[in-house]
Protein backbone atom coordinates (compact mmCIF):
# COMPACT_ATOMS: atom_id res chain seq x y z
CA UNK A 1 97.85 141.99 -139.33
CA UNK A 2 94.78 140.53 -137.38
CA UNK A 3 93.07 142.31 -134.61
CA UNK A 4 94.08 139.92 -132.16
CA UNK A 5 97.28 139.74 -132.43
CA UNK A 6 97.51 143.46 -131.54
CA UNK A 7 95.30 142.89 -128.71
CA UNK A 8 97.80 140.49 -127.02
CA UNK A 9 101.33 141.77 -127.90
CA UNK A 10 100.80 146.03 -128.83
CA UNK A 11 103.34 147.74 -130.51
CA UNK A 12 106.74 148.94 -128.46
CA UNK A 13 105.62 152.60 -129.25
CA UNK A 14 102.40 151.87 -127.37
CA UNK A 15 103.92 150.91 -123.86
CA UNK A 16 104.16 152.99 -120.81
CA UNK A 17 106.14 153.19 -117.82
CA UNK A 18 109.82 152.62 -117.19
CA UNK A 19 111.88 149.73 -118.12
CA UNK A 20 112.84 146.81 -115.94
CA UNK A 21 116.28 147.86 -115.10
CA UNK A 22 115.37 151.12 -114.13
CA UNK A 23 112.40 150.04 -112.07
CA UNK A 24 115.47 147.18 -110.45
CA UNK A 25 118.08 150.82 -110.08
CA UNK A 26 115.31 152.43 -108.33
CA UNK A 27 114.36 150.15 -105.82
CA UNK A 28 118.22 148.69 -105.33
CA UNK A 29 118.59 151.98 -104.36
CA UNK A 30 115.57 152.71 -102.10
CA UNK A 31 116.34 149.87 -99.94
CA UNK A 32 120.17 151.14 -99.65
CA UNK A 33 118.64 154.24 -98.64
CA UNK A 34 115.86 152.55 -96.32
CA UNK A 35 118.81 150.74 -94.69
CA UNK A 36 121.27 153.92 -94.20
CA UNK A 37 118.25 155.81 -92.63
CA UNK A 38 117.82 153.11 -90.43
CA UNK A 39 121.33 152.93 -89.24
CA UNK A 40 121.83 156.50 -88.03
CA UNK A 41 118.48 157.99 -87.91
CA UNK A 42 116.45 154.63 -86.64
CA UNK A 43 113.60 155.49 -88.74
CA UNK A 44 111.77 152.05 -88.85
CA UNK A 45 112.48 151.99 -85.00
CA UNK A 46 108.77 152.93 -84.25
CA UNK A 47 107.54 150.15 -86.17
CA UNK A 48 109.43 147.37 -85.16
CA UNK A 49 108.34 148.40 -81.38
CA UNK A 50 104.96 147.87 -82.87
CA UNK A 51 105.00 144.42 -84.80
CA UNK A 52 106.82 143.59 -81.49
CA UNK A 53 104.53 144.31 -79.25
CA UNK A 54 101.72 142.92 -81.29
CA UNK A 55 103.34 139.61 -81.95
CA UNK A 56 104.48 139.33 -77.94
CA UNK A 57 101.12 137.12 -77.28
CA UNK A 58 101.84 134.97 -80.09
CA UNK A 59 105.40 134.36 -79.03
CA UNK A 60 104.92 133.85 -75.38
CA UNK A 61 101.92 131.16 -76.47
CA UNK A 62 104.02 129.27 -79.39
CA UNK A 63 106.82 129.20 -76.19
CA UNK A 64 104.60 127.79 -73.53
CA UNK A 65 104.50 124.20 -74.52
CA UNK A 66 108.36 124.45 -74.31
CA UNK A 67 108.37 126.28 -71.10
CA UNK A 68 105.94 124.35 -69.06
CA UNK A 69 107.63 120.60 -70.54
CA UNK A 70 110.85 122.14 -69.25
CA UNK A 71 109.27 123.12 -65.73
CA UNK A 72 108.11 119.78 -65.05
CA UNK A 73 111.14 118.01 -65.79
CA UNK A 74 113.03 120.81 -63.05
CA UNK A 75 110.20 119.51 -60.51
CA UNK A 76 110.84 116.14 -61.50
CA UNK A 77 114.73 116.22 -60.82
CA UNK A 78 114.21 118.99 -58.12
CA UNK A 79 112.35 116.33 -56.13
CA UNK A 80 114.30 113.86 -57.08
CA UNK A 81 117.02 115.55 -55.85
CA UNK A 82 115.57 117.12 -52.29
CA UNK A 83 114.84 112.84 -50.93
CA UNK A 84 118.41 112.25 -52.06
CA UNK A 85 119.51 115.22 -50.16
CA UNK A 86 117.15 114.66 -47.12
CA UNK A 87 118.40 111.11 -47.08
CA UNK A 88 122.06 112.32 -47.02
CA UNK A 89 121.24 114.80 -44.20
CA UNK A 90 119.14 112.32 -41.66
CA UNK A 91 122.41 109.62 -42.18
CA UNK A 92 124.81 112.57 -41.39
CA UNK A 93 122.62 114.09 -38.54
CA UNK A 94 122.77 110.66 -36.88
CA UNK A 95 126.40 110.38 -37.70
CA UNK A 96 127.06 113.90 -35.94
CA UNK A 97 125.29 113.31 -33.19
CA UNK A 98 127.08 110.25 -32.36
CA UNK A 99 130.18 112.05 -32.55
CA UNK A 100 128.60 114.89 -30.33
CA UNK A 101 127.53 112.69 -27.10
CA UNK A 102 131.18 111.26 -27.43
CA UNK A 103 133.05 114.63 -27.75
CA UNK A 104 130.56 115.57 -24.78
CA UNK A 105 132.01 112.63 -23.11
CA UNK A 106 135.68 113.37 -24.25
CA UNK A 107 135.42 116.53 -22.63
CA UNK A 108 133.62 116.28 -19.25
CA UNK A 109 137.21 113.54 -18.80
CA UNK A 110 139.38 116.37 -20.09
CA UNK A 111 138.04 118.78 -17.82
CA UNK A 112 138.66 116.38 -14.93
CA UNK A 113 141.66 115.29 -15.65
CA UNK A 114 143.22 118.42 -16.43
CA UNK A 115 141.32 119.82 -12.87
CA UNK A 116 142.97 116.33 -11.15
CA UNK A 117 146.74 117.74 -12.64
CA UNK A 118 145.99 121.25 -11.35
CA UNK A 119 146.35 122.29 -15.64
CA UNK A 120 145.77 125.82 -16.71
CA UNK A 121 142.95 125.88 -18.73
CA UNK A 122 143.70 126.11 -22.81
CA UNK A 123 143.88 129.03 -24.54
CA UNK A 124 140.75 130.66 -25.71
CA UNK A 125 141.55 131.23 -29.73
CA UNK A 126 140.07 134.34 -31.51
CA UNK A 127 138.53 133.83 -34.82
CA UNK A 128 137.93 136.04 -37.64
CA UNK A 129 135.43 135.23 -40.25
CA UNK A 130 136.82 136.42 -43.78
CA UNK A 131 136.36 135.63 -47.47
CA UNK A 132 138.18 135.14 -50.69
CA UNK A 133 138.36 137.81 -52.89
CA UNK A 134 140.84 136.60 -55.71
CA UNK A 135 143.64 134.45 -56.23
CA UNK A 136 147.18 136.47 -56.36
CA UNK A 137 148.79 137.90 -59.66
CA UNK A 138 151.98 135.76 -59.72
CA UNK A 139 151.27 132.16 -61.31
CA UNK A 140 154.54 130.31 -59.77
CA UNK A 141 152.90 130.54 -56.05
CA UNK A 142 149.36 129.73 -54.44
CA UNK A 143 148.39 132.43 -52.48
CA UNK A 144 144.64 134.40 -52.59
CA UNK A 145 143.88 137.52 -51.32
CA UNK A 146 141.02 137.86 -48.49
CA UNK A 147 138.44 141.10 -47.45
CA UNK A 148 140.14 141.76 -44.23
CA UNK A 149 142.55 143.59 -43.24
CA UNK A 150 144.85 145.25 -40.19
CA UNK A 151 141.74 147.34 -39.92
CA UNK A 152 139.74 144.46 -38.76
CA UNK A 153 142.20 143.23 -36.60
CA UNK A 154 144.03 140.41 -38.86
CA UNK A 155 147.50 140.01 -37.97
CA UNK A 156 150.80 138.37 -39.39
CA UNK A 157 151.26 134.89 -39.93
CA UNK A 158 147.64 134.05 -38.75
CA UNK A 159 146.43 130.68 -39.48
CA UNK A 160 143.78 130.26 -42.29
CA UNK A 161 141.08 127.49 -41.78
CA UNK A 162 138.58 126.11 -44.08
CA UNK A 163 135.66 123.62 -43.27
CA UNK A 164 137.49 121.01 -43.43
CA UNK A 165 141.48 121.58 -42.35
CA UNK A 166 143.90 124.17 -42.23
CA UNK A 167 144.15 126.04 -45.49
CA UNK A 168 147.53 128.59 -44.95
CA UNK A 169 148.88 131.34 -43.30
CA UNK A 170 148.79 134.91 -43.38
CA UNK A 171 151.97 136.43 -45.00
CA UNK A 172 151.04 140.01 -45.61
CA UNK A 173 148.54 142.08 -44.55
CA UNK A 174 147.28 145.63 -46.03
CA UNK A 175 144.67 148.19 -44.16
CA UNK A 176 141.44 146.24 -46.27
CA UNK A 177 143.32 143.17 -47.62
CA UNK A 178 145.82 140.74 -46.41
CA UNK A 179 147.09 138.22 -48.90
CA UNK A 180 147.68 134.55 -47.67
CA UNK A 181 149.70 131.70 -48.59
CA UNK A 182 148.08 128.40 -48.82
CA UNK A 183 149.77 125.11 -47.39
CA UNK A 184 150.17 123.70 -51.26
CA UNK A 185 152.41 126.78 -51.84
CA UNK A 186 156.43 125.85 -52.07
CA UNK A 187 157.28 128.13 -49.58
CA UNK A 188 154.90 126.77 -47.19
CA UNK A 189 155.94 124.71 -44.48
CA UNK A 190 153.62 123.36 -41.60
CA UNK A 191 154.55 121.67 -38.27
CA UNK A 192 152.69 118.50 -37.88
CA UNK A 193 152.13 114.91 -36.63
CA UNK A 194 151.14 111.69 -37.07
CA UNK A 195 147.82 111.11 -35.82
CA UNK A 196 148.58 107.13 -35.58
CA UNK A 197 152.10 106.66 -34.56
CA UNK A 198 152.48 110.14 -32.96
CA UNK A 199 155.68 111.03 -35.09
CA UNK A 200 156.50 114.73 -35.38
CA UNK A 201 157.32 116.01 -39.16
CA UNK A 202 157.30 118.91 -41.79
CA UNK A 203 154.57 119.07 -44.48
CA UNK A 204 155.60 121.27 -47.48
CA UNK A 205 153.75 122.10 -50.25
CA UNK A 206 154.31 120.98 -53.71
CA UNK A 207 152.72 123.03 -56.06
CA UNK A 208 153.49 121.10 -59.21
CA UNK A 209 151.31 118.40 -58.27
CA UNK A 210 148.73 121.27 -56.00
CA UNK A 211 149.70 118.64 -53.13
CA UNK A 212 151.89 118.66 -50.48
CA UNK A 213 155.28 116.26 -49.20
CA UNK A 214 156.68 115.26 -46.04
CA UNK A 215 159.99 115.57 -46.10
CA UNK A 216 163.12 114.87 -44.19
CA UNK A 217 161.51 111.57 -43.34
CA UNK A 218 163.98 108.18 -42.52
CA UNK A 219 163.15 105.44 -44.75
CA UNK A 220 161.95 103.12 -42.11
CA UNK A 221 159.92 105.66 -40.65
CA UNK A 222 156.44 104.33 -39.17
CA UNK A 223 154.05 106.18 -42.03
CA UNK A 224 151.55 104.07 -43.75
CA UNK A 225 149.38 105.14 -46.26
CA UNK A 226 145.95 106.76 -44.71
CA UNK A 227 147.65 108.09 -41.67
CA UNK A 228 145.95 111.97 -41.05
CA UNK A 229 148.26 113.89 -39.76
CA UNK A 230 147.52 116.81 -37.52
CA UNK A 231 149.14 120.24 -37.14
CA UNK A 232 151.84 119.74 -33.38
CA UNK A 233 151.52 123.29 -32.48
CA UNK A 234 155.32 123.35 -31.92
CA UNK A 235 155.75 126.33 -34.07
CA UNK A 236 154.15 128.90 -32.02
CA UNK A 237 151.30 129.70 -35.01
CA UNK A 238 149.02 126.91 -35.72
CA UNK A 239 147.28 125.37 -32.63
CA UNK A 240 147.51 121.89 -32.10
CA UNK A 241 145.06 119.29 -33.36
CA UNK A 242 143.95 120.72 -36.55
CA UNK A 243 143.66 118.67 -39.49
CA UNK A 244 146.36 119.54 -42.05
CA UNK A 245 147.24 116.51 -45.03
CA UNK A 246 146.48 112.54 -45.15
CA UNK A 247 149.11 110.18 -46.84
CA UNK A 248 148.53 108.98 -50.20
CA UNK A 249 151.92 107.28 -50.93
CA UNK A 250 154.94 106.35 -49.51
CA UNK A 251 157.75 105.59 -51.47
CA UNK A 252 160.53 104.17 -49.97
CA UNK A 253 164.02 103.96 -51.90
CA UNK A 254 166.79 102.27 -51.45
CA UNK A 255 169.25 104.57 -52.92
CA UNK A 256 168.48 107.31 -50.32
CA UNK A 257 168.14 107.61 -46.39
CA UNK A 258 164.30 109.39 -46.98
CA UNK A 259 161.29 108.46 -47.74
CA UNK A 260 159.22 110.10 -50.63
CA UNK A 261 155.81 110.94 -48.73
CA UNK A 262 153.00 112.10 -50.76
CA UNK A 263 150.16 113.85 -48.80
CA UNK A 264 146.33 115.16 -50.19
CA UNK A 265 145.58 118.34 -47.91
CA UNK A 266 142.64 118.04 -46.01
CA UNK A 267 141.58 122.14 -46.99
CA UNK A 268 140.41 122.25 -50.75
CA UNK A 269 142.89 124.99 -51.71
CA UNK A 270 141.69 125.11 -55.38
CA UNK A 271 138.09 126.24 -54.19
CA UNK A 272 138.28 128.39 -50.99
CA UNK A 273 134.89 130.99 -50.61
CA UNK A 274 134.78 131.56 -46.63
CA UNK A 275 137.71 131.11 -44.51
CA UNK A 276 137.92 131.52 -40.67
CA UNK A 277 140.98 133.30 -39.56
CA UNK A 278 142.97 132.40 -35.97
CA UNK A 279 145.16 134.62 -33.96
CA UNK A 280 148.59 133.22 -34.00
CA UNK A 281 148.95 130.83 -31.01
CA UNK A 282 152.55 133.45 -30.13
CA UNK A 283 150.16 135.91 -29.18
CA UNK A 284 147.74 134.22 -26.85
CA UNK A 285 150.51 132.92 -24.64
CA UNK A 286 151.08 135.66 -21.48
CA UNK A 287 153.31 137.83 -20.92
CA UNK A 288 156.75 137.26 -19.25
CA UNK A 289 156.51 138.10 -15.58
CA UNK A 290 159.05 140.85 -15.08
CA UNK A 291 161.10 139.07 -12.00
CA UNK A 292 161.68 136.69 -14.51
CA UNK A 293 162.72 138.43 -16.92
CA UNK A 294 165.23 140.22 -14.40
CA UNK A 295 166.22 137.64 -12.95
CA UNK A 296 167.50 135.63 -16.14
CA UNK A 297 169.49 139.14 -17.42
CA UNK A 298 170.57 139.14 -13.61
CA UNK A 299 172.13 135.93 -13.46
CA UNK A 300 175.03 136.20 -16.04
CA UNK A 301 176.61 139.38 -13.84
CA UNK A 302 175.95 137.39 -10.58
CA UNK A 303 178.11 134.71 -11.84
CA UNK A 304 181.09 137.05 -13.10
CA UNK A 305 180.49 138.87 -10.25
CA UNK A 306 181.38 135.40 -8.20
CA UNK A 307 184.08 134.05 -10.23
CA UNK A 308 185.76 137.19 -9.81
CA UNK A 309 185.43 137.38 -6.14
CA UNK A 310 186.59 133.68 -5.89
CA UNK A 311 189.50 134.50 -8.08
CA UNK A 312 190.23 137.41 -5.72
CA UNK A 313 190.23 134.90 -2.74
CA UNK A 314 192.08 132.33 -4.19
CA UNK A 315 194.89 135.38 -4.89
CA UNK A 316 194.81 136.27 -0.99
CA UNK A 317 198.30 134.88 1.01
């Protein structure tokens, strides 16, 4: 055999070492082992913290192109957005103070008029500033839970405002909580009237539709889509003049003596955060004088008293 052939490919009784499959055993099994000890014992834990730590630079530098393209475009639209919204504010600062100097006006005649008719002044409403917590447990009603509580004063069947309208009513109240029932709930039932044509009603909720209905309403009733209508303060709970629903339908069958009435609450019920709370309008009215009160439980006994003694006179010869 020539010498270079057993230069380039020796004789199997000449190599060394271990074979390839137990070389591929071997380290099959040091990496399941590598991998185990990293598990529970967190063995390579040190070294990751390094090659971390050392690669941080280049990470934060290969993410600053990214970063700063993304900051300008949030100026950009941030700006963009600030003129829109100082636009918006200037044309709604002239709008409110338009509507200012007039309810200025309105009320310098109020105050004279009601001074002219010798009028008690109106009742001075206390307010409670609360907010929403969570909405209640049971799914068939609308009713959210607020962070006051008989401990801060809240009491039963206190109105619930919004910003914008009347929201509900307080139905139960707890030491920290009180849990109250918004107008779109179908137990709810509000007192109102028709800003327009000045007819009294009943707005109930509908909660199928999260809206509300005036019911109980003739079919030739004077109710036109748009009218607001505005709580009557009939009821003894709501004061009058606050914004409750505005009609968004009116349908008017012939088969029935009501109208179907459709309203769109002014409140947004579906995304309360802050509410203000009012004392029931029941207990800001005075007290009974007492000689009043006598005298009404008085009267009844001094008219038996006379009938009798009239009978007794007639029965005289």
């Amino acid at each position: 055999m020539p010498l270079s052939t057993l230069e380039r490919s020796p004789p199997p009784f000449f190599k060394q070492g271990p074979s390839a499959f137990t070389r591929l055993l071997f380290y099959s099994a040091l990496a399941v082992l590598m991998m185990v000890a990293d598990v529970r014992w967190k063995v390579t834990q040190p070294l990751r913290v390094v090659v971390a730590t050392a690669f941080h630079p280049l990470q934060e530098a290969a993410l600053s192109p990214t970063r700063g393209w993304a900051a300008m475009g949030h100026y950009f639209a941030g700006l963009d957005t600030a003129l829109a919204s100082e636009k918006t504010a200037q044309r709604l600062l002239t709008a409110q103070a338009q509507r200012i100097m007039r309810a200025d006006q309105l009320e310098r005649e109020n105050a004279q008029l009601r001074a002219l008719l010798e009028l008690r002044p109106r009742l001075e409403t206390k307010t409670l500033a609360a907010e929403v917590l969570y909405d209640a447990q049971d799914p068939f009603t609308r009713k959210v839970v607020i962070d006051r509580g008989s401990s801060q004063g809240v009491l039963l069947a206190s109105p619930v405002l919004d910003d914008v309208g009347v929201l509900g009513q307080v139905t139960r109240v707890y030491p920290l909580t009180s849990e109250v029932t918004l107008v779109t709930d179908r137990d709810a039932a509000v007192p109102v009237i028709n800003v327009r044509s000045q007819q009294r009603g009943v707005a109930y909720g509908a909660p199928q539709t999260h809206a509300m209905e005036l019911r109980f309403m003739a079919s030739n009733a004077d109710v036109q889509v748009g009218d607001v209508l505005q709580t009557s303060g009939l009821d003894g709970i709501y004061p009058a003049g606050m914004p409750v629903a505005k009609v968004v339908s009116v349908d008017r069958r012939a088969d029935t003596a009501f109208a179907r009435i459709a309203l769109s609450p002014m409140a947004h019920p579906d995304r309360p955060h802050h509410v203000l709370l009012l004392q029931p309008q029941s207990a800001e009215m005075p007290a009974r004088p007492e000689g009043a009160a006598a005298g009404a439980s008085s009267a009844p006994e001094l008219g038996k008293k006379g009938k009798a003694h009239g009978a007794a006179k007639g029965a005289r010869p």
